[in-house]
C-alpha atoms as a PDB file:
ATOM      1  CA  UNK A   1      74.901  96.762  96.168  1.00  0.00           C
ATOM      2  CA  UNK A   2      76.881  94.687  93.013  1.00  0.00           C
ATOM      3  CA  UNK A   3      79.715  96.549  91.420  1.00  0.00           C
ATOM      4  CA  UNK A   4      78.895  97.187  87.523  1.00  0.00           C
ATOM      5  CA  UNK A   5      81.210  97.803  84.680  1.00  0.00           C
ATOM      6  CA  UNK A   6      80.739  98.660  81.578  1.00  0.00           C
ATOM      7  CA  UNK A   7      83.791  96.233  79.893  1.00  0.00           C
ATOM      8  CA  UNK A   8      84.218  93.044  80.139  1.00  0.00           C
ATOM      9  CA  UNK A   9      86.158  90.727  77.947  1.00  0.00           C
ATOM     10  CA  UNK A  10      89.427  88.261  78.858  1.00  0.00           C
ATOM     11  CA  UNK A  11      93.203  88.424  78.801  1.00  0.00           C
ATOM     12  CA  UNK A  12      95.813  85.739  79.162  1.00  0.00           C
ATOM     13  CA  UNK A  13      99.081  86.395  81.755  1.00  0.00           C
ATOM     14  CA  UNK A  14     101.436  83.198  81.901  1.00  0.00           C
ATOM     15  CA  UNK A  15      99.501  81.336  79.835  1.00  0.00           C
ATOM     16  CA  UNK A  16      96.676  81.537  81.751  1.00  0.00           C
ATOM     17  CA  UNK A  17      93.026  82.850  80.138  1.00  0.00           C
ATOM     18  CA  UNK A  18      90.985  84.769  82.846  1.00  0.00           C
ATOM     19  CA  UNK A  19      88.104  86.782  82.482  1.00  0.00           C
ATOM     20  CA  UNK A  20      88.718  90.705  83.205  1.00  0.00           C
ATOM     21  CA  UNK A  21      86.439  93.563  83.954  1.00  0.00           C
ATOM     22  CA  UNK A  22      86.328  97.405  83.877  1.00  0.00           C
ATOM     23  CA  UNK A  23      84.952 100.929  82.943  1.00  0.00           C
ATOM     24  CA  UNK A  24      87.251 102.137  80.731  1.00  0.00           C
ATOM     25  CA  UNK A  25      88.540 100.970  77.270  1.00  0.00           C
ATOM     26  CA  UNK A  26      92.258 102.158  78.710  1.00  0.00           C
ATOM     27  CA  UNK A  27      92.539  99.066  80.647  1.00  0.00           C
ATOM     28  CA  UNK A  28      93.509  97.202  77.568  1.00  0.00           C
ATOM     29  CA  UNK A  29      97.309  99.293  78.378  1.00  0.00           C
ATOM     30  CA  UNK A  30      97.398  98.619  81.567  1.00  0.00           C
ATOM     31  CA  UNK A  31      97.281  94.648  80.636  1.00  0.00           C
ATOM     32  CA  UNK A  32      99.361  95.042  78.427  1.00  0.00           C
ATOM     33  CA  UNK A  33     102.012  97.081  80.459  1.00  0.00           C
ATOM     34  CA  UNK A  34     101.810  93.958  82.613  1.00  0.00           C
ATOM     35  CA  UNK A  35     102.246  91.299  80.625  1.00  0.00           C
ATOM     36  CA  UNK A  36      99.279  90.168  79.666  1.00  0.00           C
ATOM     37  CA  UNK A  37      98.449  89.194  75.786  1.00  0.00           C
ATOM     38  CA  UNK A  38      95.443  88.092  73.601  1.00  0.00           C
ATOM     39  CA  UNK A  39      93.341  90.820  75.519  1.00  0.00           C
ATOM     40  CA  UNK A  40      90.163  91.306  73.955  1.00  0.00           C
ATOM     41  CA  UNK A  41      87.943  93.334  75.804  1.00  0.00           C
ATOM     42  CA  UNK A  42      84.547  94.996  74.769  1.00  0.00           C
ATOM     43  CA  UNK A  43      82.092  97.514  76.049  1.00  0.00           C
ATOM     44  CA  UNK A  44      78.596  96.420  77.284  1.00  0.00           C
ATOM     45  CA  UNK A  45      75.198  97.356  76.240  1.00  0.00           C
ATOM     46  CA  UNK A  46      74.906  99.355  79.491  1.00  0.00           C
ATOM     47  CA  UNK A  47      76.410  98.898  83.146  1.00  0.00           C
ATOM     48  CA  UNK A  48      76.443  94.832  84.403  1.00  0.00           C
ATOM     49  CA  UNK A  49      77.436  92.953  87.174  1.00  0.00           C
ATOM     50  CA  UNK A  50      80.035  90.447  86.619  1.00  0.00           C
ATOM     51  CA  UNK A  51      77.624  87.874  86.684  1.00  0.00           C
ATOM     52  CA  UNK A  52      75.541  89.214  84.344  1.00  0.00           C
ATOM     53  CA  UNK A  53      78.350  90.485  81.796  1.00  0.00           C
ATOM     54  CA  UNK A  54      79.763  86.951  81.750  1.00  0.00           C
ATOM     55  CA  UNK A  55      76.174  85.921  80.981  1.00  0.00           C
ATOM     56  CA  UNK A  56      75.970  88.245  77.734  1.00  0.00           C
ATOM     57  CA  UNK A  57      79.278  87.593  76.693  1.00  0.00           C
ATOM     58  CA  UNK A  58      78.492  83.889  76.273  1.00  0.00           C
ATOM     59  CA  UNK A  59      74.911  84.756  74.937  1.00  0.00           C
ATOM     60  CA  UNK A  60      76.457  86.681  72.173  1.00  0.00           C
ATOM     61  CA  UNK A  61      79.048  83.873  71.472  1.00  0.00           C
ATOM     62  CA  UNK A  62      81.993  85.801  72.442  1.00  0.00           C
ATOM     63  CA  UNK A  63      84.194  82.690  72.617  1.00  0.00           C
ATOM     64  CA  UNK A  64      83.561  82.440  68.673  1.00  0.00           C
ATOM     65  CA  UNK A  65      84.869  79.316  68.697  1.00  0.00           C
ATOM     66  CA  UNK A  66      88.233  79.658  71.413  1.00  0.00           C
ATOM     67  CA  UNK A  67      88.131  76.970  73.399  1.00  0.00           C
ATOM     68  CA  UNK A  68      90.165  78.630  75.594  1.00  0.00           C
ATOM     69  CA  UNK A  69      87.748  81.666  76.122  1.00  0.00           C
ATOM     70  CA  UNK A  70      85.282  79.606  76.678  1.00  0.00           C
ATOM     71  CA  UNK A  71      86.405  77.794  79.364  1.00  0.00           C
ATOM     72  CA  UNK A  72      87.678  81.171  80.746  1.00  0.00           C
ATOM     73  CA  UNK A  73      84.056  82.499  81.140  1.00  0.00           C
ATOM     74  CA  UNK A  74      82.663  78.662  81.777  1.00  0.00           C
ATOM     75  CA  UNK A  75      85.272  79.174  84.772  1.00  0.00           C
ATOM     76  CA  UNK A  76      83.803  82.691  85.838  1.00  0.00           C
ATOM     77  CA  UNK A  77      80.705  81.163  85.753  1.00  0.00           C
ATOM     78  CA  UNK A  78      81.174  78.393  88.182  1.00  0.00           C
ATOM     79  CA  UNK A  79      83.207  80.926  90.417  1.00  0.00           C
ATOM     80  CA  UNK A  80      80.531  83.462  90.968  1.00  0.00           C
ATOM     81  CA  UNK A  81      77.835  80.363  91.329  1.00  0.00           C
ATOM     82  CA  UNK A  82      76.175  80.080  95.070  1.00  0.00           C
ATOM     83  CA  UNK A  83      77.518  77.492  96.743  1.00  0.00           C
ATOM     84  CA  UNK A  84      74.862  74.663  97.348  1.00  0.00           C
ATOM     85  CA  UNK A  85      73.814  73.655 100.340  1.00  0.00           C
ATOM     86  CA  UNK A  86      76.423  76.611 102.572  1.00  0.00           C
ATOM     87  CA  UNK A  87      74.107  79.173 102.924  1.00  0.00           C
ATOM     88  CA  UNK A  88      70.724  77.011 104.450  1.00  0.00           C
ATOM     89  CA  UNK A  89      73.222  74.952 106.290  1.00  0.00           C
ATOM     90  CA  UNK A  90      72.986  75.354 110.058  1.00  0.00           C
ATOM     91  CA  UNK A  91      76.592  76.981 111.711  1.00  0.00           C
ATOM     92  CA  UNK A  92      78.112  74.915 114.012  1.00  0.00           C
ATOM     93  CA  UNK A  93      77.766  76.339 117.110  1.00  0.00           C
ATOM     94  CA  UNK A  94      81.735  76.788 118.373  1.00  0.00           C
ATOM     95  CA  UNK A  95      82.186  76.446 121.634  1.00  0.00           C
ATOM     96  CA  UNK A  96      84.669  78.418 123.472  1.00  0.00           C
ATOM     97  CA  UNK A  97      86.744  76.648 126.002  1.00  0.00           C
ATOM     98  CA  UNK A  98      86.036  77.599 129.637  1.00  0.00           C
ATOM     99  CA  UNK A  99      88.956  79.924 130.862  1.00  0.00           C
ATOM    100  CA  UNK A 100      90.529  78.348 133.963  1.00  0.00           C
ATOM    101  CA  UNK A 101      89.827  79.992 137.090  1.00  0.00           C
ATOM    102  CA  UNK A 102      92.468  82.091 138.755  1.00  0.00           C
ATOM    103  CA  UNK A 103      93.516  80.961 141.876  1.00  0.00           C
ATOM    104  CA  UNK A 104      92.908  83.862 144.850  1.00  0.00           C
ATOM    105  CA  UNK A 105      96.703  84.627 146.337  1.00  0.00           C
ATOM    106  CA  UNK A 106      96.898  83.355 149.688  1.00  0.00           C
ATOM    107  CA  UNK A 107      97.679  85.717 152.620  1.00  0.00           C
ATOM    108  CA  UNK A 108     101.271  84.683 152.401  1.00  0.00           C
ATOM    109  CA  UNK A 109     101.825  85.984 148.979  1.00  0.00           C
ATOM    110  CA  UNK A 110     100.028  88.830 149.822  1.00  0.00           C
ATOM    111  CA  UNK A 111     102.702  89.380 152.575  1.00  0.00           C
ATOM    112  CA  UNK A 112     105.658  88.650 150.417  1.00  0.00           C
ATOM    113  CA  UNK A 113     104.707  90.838 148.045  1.00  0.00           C
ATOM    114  CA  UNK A 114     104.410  93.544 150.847  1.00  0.00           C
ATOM    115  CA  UNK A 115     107.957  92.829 151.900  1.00  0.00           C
ATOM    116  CA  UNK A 116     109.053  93.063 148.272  1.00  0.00           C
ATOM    117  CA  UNK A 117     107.811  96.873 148.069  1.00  0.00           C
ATOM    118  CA  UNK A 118     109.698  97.885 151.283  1.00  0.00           C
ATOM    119  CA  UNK A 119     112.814  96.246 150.036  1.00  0.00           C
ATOM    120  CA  UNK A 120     112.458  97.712 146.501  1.00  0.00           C
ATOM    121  CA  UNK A 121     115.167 100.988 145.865  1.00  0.00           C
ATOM    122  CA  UNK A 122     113.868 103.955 146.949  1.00  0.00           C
ATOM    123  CA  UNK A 123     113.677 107.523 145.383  1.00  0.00           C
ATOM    124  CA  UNK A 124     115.835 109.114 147.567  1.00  0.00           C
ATOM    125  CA  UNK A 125     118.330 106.199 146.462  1.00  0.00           C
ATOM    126  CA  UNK A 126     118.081 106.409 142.694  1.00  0.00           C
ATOM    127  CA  UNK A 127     119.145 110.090 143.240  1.00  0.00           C
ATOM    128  CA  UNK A 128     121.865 109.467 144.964  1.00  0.00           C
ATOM    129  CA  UNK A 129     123.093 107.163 142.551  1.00  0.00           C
ATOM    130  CA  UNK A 130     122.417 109.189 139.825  1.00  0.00           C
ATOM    131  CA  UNK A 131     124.045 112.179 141.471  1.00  0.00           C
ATOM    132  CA  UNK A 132     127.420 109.814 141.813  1.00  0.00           C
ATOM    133  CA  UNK A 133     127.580 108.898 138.216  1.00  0.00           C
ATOM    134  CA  UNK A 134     129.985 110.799 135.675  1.00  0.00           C
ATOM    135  CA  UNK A 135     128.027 112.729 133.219  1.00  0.00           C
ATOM    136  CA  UNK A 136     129.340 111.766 129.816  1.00  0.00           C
ATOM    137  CA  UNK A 137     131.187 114.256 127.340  1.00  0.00           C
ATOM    138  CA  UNK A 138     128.941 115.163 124.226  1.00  0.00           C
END
């Protein structure tokens, strides 16, 4: 389901004309809180996509002449156009590379890990060290 609004219009930030949409006429302050300048923003017949408010804006003539907000909705055109040929294109199949095999550990690493456990520091131990140590003055 599309997203409607019921405003649509253009604004210019940095000196660069973009077109903006909304459902409420209080936008304009927010724009203009943030910088922006030659807003002109104007409610819709009734509830529109963007596509199809850019499409009435440039029906009515909007623009009234502005090159500049012309190009701005030209450009909102051509950015909400399907692209041709992407979505009837096949998808490359990607192909995942084949995850080496791990090597089985041999009975000798099997042993040395064995030996590794009985040498490793037992409970008992840890206790007794922990017993020795000087607890430390809070």
């Amino acid at each position: 389901m599309s997203k409607t609004f019921t405003h649509a219009g253009v604004s210019t930030l940095d000196g660069v004309t973009k077109a903006r949409f909304c459902n409420d006429a209080l936008r304009q302050k927010v724009l203009i809180k943030n910088g922006h300048t030659n807003i002109d923003i104007v409610e819709l017949m009734s509830p529109m996509t963007k596509e199809d408010a850019v499409a009435a804006l440039l029906k009515a003539n909007f623009a009234n002449g502005n090159a500049t907000v012309q190009a701005a909705l030209e450009a909102e055109v051509e950015k909400r156009a399907p692209k041709a040929g992407n979505k009837d294109a096949p998808k490359k199949e990607v192909k995942k590379p084949k995850k080496a095999p791990t090597p089985k550990p041999s009975l000798d690493a099997i042993k040395a890990r064995g030996e590794a456990v009985k040498k490793a520091v037992t409970k008992a131990q840890i206790e007794a060290q922990l017993a020795d140590l000087e607890d430390a003055p809070y």
